[in-house]
Protein backbone atom coordinates (compact mmCIF):
# COMPACT_ATOMS: atom_id res chain seq x y z
CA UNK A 1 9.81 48.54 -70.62
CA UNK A 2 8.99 51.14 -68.60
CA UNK A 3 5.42 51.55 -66.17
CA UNK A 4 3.04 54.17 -67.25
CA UNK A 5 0.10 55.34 -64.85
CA UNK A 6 -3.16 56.50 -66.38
CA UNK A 7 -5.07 58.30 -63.68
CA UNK A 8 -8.28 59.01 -63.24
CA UNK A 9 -9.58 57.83 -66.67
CA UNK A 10 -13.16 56.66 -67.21
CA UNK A 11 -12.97 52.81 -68.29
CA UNK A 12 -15.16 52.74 -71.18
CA UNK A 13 -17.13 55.76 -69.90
CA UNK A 14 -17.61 54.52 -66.06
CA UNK A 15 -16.09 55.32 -63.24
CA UNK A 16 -13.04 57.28 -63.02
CA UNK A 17 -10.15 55.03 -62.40
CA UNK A 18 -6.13 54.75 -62.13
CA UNK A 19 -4.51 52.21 -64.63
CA UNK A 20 -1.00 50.61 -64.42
CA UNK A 21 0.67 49.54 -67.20
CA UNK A 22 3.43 47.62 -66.57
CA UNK A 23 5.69 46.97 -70.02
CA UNK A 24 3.19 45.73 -72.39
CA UNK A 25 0.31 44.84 -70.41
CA UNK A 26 -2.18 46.09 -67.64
CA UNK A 27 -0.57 45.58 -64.37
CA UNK A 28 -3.36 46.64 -62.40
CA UNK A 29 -7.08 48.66 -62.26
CA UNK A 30 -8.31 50.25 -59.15
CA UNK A 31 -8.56 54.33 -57.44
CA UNK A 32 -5.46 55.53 -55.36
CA UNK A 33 -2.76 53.53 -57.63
CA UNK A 34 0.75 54.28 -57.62
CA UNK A 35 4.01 52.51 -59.00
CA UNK A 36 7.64 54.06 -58.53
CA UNK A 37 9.13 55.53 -61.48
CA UNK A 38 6.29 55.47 -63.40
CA UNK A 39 5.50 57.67 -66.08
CA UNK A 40 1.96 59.70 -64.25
CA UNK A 41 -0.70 60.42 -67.43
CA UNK A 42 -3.33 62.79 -65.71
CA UNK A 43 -6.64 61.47 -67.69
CA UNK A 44 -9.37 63.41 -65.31
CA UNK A 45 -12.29 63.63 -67.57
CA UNK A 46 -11.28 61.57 -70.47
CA UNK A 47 -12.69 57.95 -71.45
CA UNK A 48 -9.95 54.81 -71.80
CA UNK A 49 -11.14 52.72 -74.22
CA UNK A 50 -9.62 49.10 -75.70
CA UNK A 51 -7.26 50.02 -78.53
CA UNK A 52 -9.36 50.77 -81.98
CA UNK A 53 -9.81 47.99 -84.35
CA UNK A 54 -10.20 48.99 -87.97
CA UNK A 55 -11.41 45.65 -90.09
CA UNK A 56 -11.49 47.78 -93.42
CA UNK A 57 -8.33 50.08 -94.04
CA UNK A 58 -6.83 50.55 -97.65
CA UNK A 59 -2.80 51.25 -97.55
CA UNK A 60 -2.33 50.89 -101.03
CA UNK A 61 1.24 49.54 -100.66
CA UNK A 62 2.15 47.71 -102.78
CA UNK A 63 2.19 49.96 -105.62
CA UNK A 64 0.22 53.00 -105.06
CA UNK A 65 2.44 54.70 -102.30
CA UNK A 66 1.28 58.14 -103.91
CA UNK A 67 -1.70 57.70 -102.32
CA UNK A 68 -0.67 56.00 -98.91
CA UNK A 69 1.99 53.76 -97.31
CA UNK A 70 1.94 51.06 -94.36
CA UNK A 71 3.90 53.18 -92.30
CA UNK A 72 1.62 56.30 -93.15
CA UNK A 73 -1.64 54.53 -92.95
CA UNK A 74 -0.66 53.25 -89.52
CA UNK A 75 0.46 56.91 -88.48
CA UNK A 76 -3.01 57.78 -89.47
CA UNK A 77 -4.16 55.01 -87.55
CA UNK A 78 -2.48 55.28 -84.33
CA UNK A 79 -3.52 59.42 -84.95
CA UNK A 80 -6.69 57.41 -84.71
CA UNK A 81 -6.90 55.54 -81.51
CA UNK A 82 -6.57 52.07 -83.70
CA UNK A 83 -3.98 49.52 -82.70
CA UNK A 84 -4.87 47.05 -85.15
CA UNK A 85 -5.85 47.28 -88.96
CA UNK A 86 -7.02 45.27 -91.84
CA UNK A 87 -5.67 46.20 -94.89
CA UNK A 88 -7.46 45.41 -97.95
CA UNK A 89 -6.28 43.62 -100.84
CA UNK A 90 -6.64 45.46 -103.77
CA UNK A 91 -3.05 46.58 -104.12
CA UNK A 92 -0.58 45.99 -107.06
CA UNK A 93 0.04 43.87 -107.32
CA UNK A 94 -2.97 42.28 -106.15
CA UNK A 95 -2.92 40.71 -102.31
CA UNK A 96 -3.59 37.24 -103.80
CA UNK A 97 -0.95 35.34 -102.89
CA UNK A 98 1.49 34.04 -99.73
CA UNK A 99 4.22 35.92 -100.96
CA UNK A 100 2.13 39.72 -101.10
CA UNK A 101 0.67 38.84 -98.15
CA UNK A 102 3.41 38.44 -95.76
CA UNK A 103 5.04 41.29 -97.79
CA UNK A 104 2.12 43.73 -95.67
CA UNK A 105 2.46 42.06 -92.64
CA UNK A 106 6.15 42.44 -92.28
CA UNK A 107 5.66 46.07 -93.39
CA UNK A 108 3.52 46.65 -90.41
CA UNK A 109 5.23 45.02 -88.04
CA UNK A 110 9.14 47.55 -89.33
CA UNK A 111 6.16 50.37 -88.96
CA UNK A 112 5.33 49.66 -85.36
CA UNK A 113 2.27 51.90 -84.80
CA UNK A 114 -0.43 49.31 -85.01
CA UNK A 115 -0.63 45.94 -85.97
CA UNK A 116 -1.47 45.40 -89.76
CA UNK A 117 -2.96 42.34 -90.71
CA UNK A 118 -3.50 41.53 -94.02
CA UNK A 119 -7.08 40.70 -95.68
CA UNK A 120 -6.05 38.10 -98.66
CA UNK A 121 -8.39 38.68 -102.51
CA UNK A 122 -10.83 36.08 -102.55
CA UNK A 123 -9.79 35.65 -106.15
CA UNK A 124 -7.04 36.17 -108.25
CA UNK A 125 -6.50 39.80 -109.36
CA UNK A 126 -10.13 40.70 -108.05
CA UNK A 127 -11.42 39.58 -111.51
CA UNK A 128 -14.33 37.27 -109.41
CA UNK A 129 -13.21 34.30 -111.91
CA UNK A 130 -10.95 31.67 -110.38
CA UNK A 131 -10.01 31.60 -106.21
CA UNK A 132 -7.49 33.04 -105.29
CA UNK A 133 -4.90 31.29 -103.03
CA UNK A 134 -6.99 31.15 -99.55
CA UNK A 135 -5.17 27.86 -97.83
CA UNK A 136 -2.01 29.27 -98.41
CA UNK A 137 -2.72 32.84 -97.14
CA UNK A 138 -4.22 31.86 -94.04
CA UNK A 139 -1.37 29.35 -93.70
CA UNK A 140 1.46 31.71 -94.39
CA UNK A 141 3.29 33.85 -91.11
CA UNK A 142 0.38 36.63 -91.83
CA UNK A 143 -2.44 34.07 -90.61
CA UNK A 144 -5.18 35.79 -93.39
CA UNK A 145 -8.56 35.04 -91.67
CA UNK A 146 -10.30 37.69 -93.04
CA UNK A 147 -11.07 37.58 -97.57
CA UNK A 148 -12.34 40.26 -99.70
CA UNK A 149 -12.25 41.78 -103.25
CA UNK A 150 -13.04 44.72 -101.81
CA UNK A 151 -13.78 48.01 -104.63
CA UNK A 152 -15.27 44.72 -106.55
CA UNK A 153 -18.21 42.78 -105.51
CA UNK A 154 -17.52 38.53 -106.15
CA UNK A 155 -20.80 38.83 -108.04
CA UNK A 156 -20.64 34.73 -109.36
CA UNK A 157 -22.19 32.76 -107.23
CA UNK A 158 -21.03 29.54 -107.56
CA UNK A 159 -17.24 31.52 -106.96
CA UNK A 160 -18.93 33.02 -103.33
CA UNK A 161 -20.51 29.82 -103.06
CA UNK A 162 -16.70 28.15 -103.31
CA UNK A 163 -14.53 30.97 -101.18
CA UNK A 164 -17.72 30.23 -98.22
CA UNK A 165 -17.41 26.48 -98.51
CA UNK A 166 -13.40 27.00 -98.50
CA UNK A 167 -12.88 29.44 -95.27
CA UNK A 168 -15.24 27.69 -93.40
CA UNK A 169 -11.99 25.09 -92.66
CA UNK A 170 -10.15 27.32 -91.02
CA UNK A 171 -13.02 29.83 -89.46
CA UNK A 172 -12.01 32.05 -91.88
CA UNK A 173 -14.73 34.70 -93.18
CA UNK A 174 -15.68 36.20 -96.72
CA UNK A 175 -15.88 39.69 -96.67
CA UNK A 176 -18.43 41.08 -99.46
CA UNK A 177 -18.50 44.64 -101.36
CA UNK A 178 -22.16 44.08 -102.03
CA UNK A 179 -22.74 45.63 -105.45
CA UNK A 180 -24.11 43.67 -108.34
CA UNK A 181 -22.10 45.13 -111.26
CA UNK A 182 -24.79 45.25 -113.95
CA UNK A 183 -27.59 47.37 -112.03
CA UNK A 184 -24.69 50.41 -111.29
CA UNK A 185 -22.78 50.83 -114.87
CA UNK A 186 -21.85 54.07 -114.75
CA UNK A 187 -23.01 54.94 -111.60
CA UNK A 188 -22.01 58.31 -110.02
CA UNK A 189 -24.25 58.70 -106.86
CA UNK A 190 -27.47 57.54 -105.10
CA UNK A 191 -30.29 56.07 -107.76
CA UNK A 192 -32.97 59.34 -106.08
CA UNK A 193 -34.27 62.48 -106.40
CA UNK A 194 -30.62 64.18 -105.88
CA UNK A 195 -29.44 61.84 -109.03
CA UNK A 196 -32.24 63.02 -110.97
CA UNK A 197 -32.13 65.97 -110.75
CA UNK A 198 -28.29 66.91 -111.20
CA UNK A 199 -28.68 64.02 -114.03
CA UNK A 200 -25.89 62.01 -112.69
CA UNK A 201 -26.24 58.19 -113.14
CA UNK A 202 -27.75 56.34 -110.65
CA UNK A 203 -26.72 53.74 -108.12
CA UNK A 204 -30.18 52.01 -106.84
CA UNK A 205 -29.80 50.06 -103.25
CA UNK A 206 -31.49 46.84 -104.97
CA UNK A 207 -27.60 46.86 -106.20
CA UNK A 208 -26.45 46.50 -102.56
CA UNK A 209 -29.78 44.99 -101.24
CA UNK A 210 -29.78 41.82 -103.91
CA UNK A 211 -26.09 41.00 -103.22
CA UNK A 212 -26.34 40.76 -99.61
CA UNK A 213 -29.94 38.79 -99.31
CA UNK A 214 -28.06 35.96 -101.78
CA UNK A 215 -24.86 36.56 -99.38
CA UNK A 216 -27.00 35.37 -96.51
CA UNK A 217 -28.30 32.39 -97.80
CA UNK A 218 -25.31 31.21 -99.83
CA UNK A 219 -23.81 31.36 -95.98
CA UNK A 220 -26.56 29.64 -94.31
CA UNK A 221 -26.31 26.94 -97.20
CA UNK A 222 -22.94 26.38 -96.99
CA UNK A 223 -22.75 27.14 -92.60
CA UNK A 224 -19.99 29.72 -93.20
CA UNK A 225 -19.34 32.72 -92.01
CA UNK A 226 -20.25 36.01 -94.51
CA UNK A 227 -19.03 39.35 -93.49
CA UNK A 228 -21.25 42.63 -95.37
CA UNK A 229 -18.85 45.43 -96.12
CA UNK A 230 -19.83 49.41 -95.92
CA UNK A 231 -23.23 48.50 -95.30
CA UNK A 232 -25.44 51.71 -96.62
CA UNK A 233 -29.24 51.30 -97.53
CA UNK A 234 -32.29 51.18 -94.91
CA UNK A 235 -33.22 48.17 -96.75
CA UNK A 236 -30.08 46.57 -96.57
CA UNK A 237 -30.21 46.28 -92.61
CA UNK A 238 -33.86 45.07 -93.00
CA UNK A 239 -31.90 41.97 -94.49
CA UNK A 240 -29.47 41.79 -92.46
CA UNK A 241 -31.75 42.06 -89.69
CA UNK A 242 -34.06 39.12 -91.11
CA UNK A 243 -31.01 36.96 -91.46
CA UNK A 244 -29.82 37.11 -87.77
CA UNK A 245 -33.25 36.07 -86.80
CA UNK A 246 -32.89 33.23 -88.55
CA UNK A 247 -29.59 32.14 -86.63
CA UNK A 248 -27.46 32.62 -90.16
CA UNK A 249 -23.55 33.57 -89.20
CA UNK A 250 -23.81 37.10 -90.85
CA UNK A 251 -21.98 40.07 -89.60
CA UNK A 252 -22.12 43.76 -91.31
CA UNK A 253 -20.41 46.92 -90.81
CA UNK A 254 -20.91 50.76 -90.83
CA UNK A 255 -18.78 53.55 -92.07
CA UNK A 256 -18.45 56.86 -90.01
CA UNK A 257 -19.58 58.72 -93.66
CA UNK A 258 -22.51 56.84 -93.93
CA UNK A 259 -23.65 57.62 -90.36
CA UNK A 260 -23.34 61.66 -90.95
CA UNK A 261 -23.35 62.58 -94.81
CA UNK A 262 -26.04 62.43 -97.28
CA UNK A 263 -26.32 62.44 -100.79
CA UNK A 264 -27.41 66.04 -100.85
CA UNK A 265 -23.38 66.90 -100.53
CA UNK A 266 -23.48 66.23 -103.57
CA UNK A 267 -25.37 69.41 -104.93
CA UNK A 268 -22.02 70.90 -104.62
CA UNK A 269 -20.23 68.53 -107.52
CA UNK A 270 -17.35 68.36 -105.16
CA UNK A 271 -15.75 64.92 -105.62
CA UNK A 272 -14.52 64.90 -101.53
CA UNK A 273 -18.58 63.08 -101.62
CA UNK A 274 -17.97 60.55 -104.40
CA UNK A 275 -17.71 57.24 -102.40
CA UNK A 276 -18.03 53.33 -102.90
CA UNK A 277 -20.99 52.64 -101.70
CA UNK A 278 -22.59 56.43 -102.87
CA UNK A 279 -23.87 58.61 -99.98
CA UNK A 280 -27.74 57.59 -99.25
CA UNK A 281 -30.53 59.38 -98.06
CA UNK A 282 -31.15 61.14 -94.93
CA UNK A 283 -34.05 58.16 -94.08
CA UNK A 284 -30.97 55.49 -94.36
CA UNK A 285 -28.43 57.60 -92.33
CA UNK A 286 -31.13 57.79 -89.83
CA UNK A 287 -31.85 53.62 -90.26
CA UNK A 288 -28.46 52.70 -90.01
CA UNK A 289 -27.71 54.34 -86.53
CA UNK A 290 -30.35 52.42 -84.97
CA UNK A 291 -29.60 49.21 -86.42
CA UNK A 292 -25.72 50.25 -85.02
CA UNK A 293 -27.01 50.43 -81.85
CA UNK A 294 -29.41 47.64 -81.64
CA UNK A 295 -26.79 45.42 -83.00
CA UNK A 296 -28.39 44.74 -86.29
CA UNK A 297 -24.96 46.48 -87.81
CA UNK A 298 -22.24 44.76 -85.60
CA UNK A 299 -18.87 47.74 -86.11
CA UNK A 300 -17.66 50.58 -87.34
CA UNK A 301 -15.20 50.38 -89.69
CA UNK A 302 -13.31 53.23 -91.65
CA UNK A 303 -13.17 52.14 -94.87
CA UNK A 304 -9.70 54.69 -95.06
CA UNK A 305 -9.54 55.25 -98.70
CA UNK A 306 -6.51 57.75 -99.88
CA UNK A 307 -6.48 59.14 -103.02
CA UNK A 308 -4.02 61.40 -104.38
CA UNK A 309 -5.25 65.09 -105.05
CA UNK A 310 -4.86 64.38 -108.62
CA UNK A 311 -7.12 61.67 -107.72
CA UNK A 312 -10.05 64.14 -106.27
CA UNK A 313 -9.23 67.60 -107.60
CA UNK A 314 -10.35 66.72 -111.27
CA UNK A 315 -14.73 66.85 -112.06
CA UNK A 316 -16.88 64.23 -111.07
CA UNK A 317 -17.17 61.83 -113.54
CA UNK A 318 -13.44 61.28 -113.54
CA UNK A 319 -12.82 61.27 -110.05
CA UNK A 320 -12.14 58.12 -108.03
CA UNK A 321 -14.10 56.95 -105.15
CA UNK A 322 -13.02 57.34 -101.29
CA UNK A 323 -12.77 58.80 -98.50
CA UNK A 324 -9.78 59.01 -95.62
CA UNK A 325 -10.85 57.96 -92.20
CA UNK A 326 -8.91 56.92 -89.73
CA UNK A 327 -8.05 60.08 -87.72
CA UNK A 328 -11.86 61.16 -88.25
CA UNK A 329 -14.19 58.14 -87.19
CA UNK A 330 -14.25 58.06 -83.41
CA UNK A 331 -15.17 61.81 -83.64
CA UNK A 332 -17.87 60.94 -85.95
CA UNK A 333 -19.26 58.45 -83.67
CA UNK A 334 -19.14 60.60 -80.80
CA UNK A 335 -21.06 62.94 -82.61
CA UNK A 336 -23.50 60.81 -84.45
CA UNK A 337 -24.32 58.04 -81.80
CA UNK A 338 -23.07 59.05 -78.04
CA UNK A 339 -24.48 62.89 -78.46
CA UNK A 340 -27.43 61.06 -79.54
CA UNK A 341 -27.61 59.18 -77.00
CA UNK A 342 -27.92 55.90 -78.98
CA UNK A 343 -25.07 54.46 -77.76
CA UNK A 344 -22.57 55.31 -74.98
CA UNK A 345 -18.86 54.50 -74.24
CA UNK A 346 -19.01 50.74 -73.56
CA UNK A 347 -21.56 50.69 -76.92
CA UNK A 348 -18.41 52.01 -78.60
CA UNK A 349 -15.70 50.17 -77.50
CA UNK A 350 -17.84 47.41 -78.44
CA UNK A 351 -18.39 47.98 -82.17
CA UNK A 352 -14.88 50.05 -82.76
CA UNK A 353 -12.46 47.43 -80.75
CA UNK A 354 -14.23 43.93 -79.25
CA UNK A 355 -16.56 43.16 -81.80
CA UNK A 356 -14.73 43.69 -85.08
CA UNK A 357 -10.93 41.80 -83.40
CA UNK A 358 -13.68 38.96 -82.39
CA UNK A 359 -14.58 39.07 -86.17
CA UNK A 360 -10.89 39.26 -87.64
CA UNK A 361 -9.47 37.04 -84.85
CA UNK A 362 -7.33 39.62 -83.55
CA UNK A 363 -7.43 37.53 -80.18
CA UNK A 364 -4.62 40.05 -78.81
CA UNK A 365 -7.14 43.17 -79.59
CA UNK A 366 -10.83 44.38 -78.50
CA UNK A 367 -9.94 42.90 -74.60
CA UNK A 368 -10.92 44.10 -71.31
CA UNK A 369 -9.17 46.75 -70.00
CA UNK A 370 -8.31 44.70 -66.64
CA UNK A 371 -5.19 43.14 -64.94
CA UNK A 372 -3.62 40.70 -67.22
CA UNK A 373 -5.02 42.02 -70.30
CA UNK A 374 -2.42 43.21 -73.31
CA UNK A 375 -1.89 46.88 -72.58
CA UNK A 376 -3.31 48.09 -76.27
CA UNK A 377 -5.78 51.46 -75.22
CA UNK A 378 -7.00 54.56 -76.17
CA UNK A 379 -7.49 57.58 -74.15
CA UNK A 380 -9.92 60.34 -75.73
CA UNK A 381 -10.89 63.96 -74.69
CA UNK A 382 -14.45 63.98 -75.49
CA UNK A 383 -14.76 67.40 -74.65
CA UNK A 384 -12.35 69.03 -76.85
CA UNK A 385 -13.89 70.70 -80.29
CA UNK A 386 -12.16 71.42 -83.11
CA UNK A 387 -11.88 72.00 -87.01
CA UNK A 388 -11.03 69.59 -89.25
CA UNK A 389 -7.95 70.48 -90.88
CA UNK A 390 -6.32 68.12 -93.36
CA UNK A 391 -3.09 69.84 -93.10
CA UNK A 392 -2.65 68.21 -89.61
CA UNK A 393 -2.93 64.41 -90.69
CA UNK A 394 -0.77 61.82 -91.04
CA UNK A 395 -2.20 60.26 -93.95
CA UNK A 396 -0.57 60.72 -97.04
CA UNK A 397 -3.64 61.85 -98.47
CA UNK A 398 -6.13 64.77 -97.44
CA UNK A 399 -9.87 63.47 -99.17
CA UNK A 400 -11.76 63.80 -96.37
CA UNK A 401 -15.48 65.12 -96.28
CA UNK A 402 -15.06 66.81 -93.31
CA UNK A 403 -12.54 69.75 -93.81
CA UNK A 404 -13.66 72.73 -92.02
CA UNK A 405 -16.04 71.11 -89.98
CA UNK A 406 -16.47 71.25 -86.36
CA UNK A 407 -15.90 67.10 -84.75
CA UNK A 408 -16.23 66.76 -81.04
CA UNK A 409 -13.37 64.60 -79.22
CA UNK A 410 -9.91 64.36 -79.76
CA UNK A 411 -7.51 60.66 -78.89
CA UNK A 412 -4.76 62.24 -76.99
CA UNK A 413 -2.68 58.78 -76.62
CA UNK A 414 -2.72 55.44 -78.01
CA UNK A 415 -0.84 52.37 -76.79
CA UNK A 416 0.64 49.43 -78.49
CA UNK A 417 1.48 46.71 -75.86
CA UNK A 418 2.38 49.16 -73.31
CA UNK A 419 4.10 51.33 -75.54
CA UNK A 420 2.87 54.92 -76.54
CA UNK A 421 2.40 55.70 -80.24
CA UNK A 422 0.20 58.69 -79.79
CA UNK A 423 1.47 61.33 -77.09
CA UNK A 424 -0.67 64.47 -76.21
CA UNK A 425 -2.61 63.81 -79.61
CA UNK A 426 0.89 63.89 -81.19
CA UNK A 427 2.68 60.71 -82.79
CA UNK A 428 5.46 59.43 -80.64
C-alpha cells in the first residue's frame, strides 16, 4: 500500500493540519509532515472529516437492479463521502434470512467502495406477522446488528414487543418506520392545509407520533435498544425528547429532505416530492434542526431511495415514494445546519460518521482521525457551489428533489482503509 499525505486539511473544521496515511491507516497527525514517496494531496481550505456513515441506504439488490445495484449504490456512496452503509431489507427477495443476508455483504465487499452491511427484516417478508430469522442473521459472516421492515412499520405490538426482547441478546437494535398503517390509507402527502387544499389524502403526524411514543416504552419495558427511522414531525422529537429524559435507550434519525423541503413542493404535483415519511411543514423543518443539534435527533441518515424513471415520471397517485441521497446529503447539511450556524464541523462528523457506526456497531467507522486510527476519511471543499445535475451521479437512478438547485460543498476524495475511492470528486 502506498503513503498518501493530506496537507493542510482542517480536522473536523479546526486547525489546518498535515495527515499521513500509511497503507490503510493514519500514520501520523501534526503541521510540517512529510513521508518519501508519498502521494502529496494539497487540502488548504478544505475540512477532513471521519469517513460518512449512512445507517439507512436502500440498494435494492436483490431483485430490483433497475432501480439500483450494490456496486452502484456504493459508487453513489463513496461520490458521497460515506465509507460504510446500511442497506435495508426490503429487497426480493426479502433480507430475512442468513442466506440473503450474506448474499449483500459479499456483494459489497467484490464492490469495494464502502463497506455494506446488511440490516436483516425484523419479520419474514415485512408482513409484521411472524419474526423473521434474527439469531441467525446476526450470527451469520454479515454480523446483522441493526433490524428493520423498513417502507413498513411492525405495527403489532406484541411482534415489536418480541424482535426488542430478542436483539437485546446480542445488543442488537430494532429499527422502526414509525407509521401506524390504519390512520394513512391512501395517504399521498402531509395531513394540512397543502393536503386540503390540492385534495390529496392526508398523512397526519399522530401516524408517526403514536408509533414512536409506544416504541419508547415497549423499549424501556423490555431494556432494549429502539432505533426511530426518518424522523419528521415537531411532535415527534417532543417524544423523543421526553423519552431520553427519562434514561430510555432510544435513538432517532434525520433525513437531509426533511431538514430543507416542505410540503409546499408539492403545489407543483411533481412526484420528485412524494416521500415515505411525506414532506412536513415549514414549523417541523425548523423543529427538527434544533433537536439535530441539541442532540434530541442523534444522525443524519440518507434514506437513498432509487426509483426507476418509470417509477417517478408517471402522476402522483401512482408514483412510488423516495428520494436518492447519497451524493446530496453532506451538501444539504452544510447548507441547512453549518450556514446556520447550528452546528459546525465536529457537530457533523458527529451525527454523519461517530454517532450512527456507534449505533450500527461499525467499530472500524466514525473514529478519530489520529495516529493509529483506520485510515477511512473524507475531504470536502466547502466552498465550492454548484448545480445539481442528476446527469453527473453514480446512482442508477436520478429522483432527487434537488435538480437545478444551487448546494454548497463538494467531497473531493474519500478513503477506504487508506485507499482512495473518490479522486478530485471523481470515482477512482
Amino acid at each position: 500500500m502506498s503513503k498518501i499525505l493530506i496537507r493542510g486539511a482542517k480536522v473536523l473544521g479546526g486547525e489546518a493540519q498535515d495527515v499521513l496515511i500509511d497503507g490503510e491507516t493514519i500514520a501520523e497527525v501534526g503541521t510540517g509532515l512529510s513521508a518519501d514517496g508519498a502521494q502529496v494531496i494539497e487540502a488548504e481550505g478544505q475540512i477532513l472529516l471521519p469517513g460518512l456513515v449512512d445507517l439507512h441506504t436502500h440498494l435494492r439488490e436483490p431483485g430490483r437492479e433497475d432501480s439500483e445495484t450494490v456496486l452502484t449504490g456504493t459508487r453513489a456512496a463513496a461520490s458521497g463521502g460515506y465509507t460504510a452503509v446500511f442497506a435495508m431489507a426490503n429487497t426480493h427477495p426479502v433480507a430475512d434470512t442468513a442466506g440473503v443476508v450474506e448474499q449483500v455483504y459479499r456483494l459489497g465487499k467484490e464492490a469495494g467502495y464502502c463497506d455494506v452491511q446488511p440490516v436483516g427484516a425484523v419479520t419474514v417478508g415485512l408482513e409484521g406477522k411472524k419474526l423473521a430469522e434474527l439469531g441467525a442473521m446476526h450470527d451469520s459472516a454479515a454480523g446483522v446488528t441493526v433490524f428493520s421492515d423498513d417502507g413498513k412499520c411492525v405495527d403489532d405490538a406484541v411482534i415489536m414487543r418480541r424482535a426488542l426482547e430478542y436483539v437485546k441478546a446480542f445488543g442488537g437494535v430494532v429499527a422502526q418506520h414509525a407509521q401506524e398503517p390504519r390512520l394513512t390509507e391512501g395517504a399521498q402527502m402531509n395531513e394540512g392545509v397543502v393536503s386540503a387544499e390540492l385534495g390529496l389524502g392526508g398523512w397526519p403526524a399522530v401516524a408517526e407520533e403514536s408509533i414512536i411514543a409506544r416504541d419508547v416504552l415497549l423499549a424501556e419495558h423490555v431494556g432494549s435498544r429502539v432505533h426511530i427511522c426518518h424522523l419528521s414531525t415537531a411532535g415527534s422529537v417532543e417524544i423523543v425528547r421526553w423519552a431520553k429524559s427519562r434514561g430510555i435507550d432510544v435513538t432517532a434519525e434525520v433525513t437531509p429532505h426533511h431538514l430543507l423541503l416542505t410540503d409546499e413542493l408539492v403545489r407543483s404535483y411533481n412526484p420528485v416530492y412524494k416521500v415515505n415519511p411525506p414532506l412536513r411543514t415549514e414549523r417541523d423543518v425548523m423543529a427538527l434542526r434544533e433537536a439535530l443539534a441539541d442532540g434530541t435527533i442523534d444522525i443524519v441518515a440518507t434514506d437513498h431511495a432509487p426509483h426507476p424513471h418509470e417509477d417517478k415520471d408517471c402522476e402522483w397517485a401512482a408514483a412510488a415514494m423516495g428520494m436518492v441521497g447519497l451524493e446530496t446529503a453532506l451538501s444539504v447539511v452544510q447548507q441547512t445546519m453549518v450556514e446556520t450556524g447550528l452546528l459546525d464541523w465536529a457537530g457533523v462528523a458527529d451525527r454523519m460518521s461517530v454517532k450512527p457506526a456507534q449505533i450500527g456497531r461499525a467499530t472500524e467507522h466514525g473514529r478519530p482521525v489520529s495516529a493509529g486510527e483506520p485510515a477511512n476519511l473524507t475531504l470536502v471543499d466547502p466552498a465550492y457551489r454548484g448545480v445539481v445535475d442528476p446527469a453527473d451521479f453514480a446512482s442508477r437512478s436520478r429522483n432527487t428533489p434537488y435538480e437545478g438547485r444551487e448546494l454548497p460543498g463538494r467531497v473531493t476524495h474519500t478513503f477506504l482503509r487508506g485507499r482512495a475511492t473518490l479522486v478530485d470528486g471523481k470515482l477512482a
